[in-house]
Protein backbone atom coordinates (compact mmCIF):
# COMPACT_ATOMS: atom_id res chain seq x y z
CA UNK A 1 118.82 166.91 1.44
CA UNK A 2 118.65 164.17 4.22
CA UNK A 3 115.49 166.27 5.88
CA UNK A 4 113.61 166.55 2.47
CA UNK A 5 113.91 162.72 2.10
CA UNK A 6 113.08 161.92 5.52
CA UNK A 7 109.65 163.99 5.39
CA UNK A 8 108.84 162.42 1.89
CA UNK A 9 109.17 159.18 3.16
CA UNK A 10 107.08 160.13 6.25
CA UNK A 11 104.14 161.30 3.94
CA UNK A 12 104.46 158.22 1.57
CA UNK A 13 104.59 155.84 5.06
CA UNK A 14 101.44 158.20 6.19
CA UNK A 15 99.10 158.10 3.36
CA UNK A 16 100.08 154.24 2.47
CA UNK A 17 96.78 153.04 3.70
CA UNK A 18 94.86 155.14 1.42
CA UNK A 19 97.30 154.79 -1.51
CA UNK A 20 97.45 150.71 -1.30
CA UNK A 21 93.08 151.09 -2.21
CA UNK A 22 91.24 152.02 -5.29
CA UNK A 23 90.30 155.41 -4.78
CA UNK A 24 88.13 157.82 -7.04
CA UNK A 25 87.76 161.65 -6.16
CA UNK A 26 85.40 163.69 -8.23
CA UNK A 27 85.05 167.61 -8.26
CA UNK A 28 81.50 167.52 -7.24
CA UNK A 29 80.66 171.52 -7.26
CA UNK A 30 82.43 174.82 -7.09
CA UNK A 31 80.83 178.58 -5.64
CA UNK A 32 81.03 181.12 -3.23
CA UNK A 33 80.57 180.29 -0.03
CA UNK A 34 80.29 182.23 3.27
CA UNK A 35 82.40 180.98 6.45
CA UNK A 36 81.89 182.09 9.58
CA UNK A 37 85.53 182.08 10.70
CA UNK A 38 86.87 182.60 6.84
CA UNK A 39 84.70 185.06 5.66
CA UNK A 40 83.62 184.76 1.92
CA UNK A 41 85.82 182.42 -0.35
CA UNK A 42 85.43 179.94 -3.05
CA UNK A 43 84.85 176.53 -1.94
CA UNK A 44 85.20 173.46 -4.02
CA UNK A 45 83.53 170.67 -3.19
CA UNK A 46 84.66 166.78 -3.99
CA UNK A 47 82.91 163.51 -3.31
CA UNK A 48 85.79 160.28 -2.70
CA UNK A 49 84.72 156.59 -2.37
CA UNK A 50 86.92 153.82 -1.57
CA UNK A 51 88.36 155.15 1.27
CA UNK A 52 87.11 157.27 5.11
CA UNK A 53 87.13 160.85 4.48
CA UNK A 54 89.12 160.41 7.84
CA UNK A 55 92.03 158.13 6.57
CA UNK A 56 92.66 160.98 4.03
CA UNK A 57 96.22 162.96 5.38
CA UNK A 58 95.71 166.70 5.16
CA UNK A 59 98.27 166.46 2.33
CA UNK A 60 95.57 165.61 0.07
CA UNK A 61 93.27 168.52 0.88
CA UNK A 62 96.26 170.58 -0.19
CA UNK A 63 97.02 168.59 -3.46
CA UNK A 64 93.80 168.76 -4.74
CA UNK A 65 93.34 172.30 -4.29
CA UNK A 66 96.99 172.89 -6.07
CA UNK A 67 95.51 170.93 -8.82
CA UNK A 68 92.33 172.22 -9.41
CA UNK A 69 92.06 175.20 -8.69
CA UNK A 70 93.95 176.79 -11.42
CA UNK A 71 90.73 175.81 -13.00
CA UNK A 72 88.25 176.60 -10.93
CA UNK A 73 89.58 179.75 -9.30
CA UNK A 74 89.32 182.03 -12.55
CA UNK A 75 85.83 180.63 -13.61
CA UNK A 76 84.15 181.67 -10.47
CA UNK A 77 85.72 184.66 -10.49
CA UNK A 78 84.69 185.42 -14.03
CA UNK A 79 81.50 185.04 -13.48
CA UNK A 80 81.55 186.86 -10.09
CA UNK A 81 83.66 189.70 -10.83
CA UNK A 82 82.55 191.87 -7.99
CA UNK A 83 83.72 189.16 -5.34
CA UNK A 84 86.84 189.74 -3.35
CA UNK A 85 87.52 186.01 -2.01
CA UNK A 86 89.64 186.12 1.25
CA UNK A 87 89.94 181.84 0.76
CA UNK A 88 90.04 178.85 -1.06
CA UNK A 89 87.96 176.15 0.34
CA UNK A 90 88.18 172.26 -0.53
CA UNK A 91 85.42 170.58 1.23
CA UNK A 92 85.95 165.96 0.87
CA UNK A 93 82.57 164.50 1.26
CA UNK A 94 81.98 160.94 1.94
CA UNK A 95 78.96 158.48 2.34
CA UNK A 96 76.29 160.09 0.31
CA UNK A 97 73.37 161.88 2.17
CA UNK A 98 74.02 161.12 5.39
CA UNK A 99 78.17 160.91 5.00
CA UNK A 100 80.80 162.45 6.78
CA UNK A 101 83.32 165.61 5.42
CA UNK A 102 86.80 167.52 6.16
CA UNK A 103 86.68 171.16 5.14
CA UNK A 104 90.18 173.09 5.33
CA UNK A 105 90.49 176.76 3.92
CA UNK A 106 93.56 178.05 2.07
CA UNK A 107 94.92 181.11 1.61
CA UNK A 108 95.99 182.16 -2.19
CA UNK A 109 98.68 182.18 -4.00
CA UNK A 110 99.87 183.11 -7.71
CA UNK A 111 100.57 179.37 -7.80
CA UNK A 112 98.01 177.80 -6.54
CA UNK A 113 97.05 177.78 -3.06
CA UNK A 114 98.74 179.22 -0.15
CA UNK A 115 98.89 177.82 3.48
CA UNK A 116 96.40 176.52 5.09
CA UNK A 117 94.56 179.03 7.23
């Protein structure tokens, strides 16, 4: 029990910085989308302002996949349903054209998504 509470309150002590600003993510777009070290998966894509794409903890990467893609997941794959994904892929964007992004691939799950890959 003590272990659980210590690594919460490492994460909440971690992503403090980003949670003490205003920020807004957006699901920008959703498709297929061919990696070379991943193979073919579906990648969703989200735009964030008010804070660096690179003051973001990994944490986040994972909780917006959880939360999305029980959305997401099943309309792509209605409307593809040929493809045999081998990922899900949440790609944070940043800073408009010219802007900076994290990618991280996960594997699935009947939950959600699975570990990072």
């Amino acid at each position: 029990m003590f272990r659980i509470f210590v690594s919460v309150t490492l994460l909440w002590i971690g992503a403090m910085p980003v949670l003490a600003q205003d920020i807004q993510v957006r699901l920008a777009d959703a498709g297929i989308a061919e990696h070379s070290l991943h193979g073919t998966g579906i990648e969703m894509q989200f735009e964030i302002r008010g804070a660096r794409v690179r003051d973001v903890p990994d944490e986040f990467l994972k909780a917006l996949c959880d939360q999305f893609s029980p959305e997401v997941v099943p309309l792509i794959l209605e409307q593809n349903p040929q493809l045999e994904a081998d990922f899900i892929g949440v790609r944070l964007k940043s800073g408009g054209i010219i802007g900076s992004f994290v990618f991280e691939a996960f594997g699935f799950e009947d939950s959600g998504c699975g570990a990072a890959k």
